[in-house]
C-alpha atoms as a PDB file:
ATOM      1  CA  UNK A   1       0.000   0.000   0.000  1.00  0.00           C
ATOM      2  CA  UNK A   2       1.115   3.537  -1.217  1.00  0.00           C
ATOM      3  CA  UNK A   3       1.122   6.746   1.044  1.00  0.00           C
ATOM      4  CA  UNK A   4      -1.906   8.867   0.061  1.00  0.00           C
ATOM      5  CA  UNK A   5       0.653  11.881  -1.801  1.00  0.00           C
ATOM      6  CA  UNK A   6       1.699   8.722  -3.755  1.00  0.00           C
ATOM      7  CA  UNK A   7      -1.774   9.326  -5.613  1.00  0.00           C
ATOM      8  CA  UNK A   8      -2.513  12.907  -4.660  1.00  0.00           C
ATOM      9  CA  UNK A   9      -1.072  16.497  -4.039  1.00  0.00           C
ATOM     10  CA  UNK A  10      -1.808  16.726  -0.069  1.00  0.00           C
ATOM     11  CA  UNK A  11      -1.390  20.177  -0.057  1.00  0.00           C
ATOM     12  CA  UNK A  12      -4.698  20.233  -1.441  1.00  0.00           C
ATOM     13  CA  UNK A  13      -6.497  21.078   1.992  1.00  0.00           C
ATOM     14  CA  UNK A  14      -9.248  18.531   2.134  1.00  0.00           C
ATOM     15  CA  UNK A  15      -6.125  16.105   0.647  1.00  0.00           C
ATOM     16  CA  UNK A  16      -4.094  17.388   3.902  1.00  0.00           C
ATOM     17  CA  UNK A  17      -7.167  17.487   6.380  1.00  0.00           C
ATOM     18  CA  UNK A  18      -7.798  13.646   5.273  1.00  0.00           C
ATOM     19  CA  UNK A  19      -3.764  12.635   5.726  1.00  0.00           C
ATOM     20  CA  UNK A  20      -3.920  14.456   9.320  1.00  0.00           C
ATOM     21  CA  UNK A  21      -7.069  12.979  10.719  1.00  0.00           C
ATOM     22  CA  UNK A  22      -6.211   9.595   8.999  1.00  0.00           C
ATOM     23  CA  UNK A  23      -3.014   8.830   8.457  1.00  0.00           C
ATOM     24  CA  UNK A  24      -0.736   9.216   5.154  1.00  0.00           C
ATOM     25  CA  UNK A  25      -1.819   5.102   4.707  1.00  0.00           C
ATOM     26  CA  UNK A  26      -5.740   5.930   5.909  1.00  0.00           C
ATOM     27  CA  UNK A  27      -4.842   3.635   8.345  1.00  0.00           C
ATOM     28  CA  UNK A  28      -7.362   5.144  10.855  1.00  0.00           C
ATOM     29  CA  UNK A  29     -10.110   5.060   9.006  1.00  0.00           C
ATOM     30  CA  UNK A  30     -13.054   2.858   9.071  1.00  0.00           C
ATOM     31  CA  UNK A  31     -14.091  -0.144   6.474  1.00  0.00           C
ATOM     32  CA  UNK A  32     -17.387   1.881   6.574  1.00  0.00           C
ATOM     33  CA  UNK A  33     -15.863   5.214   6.373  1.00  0.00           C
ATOM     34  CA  UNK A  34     -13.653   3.925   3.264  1.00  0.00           C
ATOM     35  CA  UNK A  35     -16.971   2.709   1.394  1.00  0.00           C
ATOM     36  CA  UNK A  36     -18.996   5.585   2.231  1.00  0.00           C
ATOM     37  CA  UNK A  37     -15.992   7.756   1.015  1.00  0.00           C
ATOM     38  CA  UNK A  38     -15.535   5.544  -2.121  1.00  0.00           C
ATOM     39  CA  UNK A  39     -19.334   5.956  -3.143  1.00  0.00           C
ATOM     40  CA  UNK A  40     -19.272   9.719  -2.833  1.00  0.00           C
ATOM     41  CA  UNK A  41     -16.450  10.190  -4.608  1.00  0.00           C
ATOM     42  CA  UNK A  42     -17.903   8.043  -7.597  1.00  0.00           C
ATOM     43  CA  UNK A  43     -20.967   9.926  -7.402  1.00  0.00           C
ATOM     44  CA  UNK A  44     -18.799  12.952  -8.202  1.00  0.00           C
ATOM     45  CA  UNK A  45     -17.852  11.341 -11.273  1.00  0.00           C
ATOM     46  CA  UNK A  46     -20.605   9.564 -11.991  1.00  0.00           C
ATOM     47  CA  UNK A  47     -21.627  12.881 -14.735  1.00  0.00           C
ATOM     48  CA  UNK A  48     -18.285  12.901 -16.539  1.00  0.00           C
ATOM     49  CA  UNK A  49     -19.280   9.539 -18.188  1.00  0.00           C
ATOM     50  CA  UNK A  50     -23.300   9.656 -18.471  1.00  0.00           C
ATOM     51  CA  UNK A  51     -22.774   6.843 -21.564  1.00  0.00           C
ATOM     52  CA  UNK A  52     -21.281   4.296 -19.094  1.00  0.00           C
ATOM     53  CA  UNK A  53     -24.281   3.525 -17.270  1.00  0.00           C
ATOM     54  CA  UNK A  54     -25.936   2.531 -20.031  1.00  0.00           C
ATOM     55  CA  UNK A  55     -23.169   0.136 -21.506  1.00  0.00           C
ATOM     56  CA  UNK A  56     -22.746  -1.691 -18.003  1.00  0.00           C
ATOM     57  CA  UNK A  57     -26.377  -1.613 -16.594  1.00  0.00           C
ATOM     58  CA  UNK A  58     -26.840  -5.087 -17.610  1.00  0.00           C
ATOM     59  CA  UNK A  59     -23.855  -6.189 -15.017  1.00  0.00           C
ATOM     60  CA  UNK A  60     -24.687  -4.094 -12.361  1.00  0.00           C
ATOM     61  CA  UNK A  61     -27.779  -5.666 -12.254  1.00  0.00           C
ATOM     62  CA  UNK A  62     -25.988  -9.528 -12.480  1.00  0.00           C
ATOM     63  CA  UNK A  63     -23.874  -8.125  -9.126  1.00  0.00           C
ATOM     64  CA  UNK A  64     -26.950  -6.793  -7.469  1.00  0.00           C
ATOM     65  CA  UNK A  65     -28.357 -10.291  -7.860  1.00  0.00           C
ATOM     66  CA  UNK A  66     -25.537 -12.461  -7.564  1.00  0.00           C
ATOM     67  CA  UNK A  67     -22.935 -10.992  -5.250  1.00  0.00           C
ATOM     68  CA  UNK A  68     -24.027 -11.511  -1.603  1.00  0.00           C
ATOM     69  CA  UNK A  69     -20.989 -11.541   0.248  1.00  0.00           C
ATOM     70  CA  UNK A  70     -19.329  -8.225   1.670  1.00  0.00           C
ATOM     71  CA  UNK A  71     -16.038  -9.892   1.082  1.00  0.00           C
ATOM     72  CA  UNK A  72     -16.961 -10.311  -2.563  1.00  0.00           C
ATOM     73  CA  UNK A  73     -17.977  -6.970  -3.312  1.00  0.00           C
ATOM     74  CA  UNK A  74     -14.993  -5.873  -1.333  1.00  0.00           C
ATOM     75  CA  UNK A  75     -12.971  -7.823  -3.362  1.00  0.00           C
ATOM     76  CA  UNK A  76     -14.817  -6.751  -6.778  1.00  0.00           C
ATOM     77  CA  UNK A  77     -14.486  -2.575  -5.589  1.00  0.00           C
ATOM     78  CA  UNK A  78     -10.373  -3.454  -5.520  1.00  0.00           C
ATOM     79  CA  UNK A  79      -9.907  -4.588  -8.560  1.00  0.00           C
ATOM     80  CA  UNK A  80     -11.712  -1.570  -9.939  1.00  0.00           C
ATOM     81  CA  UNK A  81     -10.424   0.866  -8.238  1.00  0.00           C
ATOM     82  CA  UNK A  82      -6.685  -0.759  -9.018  1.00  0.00           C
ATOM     83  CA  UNK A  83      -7.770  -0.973 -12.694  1.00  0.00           C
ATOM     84  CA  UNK A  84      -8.272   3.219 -13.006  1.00  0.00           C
END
């Protein structure tokens, strides 16, 4: 795991208020915090792609059904978020 500045400038304030109260590995925070932050953030960029939702519908729906386990969809969010 890679120090938060390894993916972004913590001199951005929020960047640096997020490092401070969490540690440069977010080792403080919470599984549940880490989600919640995860799905805003997404959310933010959920209207520079309005296409996407369209193309992939189909397999969110599959997941919805399909992938039960916390652990799983866990697993499923890090390979995403590795992949960007």
């Amino acid at each position: 795991m890679k120090p938060i500045g390894y993916y972004v400038d913590t001199k951005i304030p929020v960047v640096g208020e997020i490092e401070q109260r969490y540690g440069s590995m977010l080792q403080k925070i919470s599984q549940g915090e880490k989600i919640y932050l995860a799905f805003h953030l997404c959310g933010n960029l959920e209207d520079s792609h309005p296409d996407a939702r369209y193309r992939i519908e189909n397999i969110c729906e599959q997941i919805d059904e399909h992938l039960s386990e916390e652990s799983d969809v866990i697993g499923l969010l890090k390979a995403l978020v590795n992949s960007l």
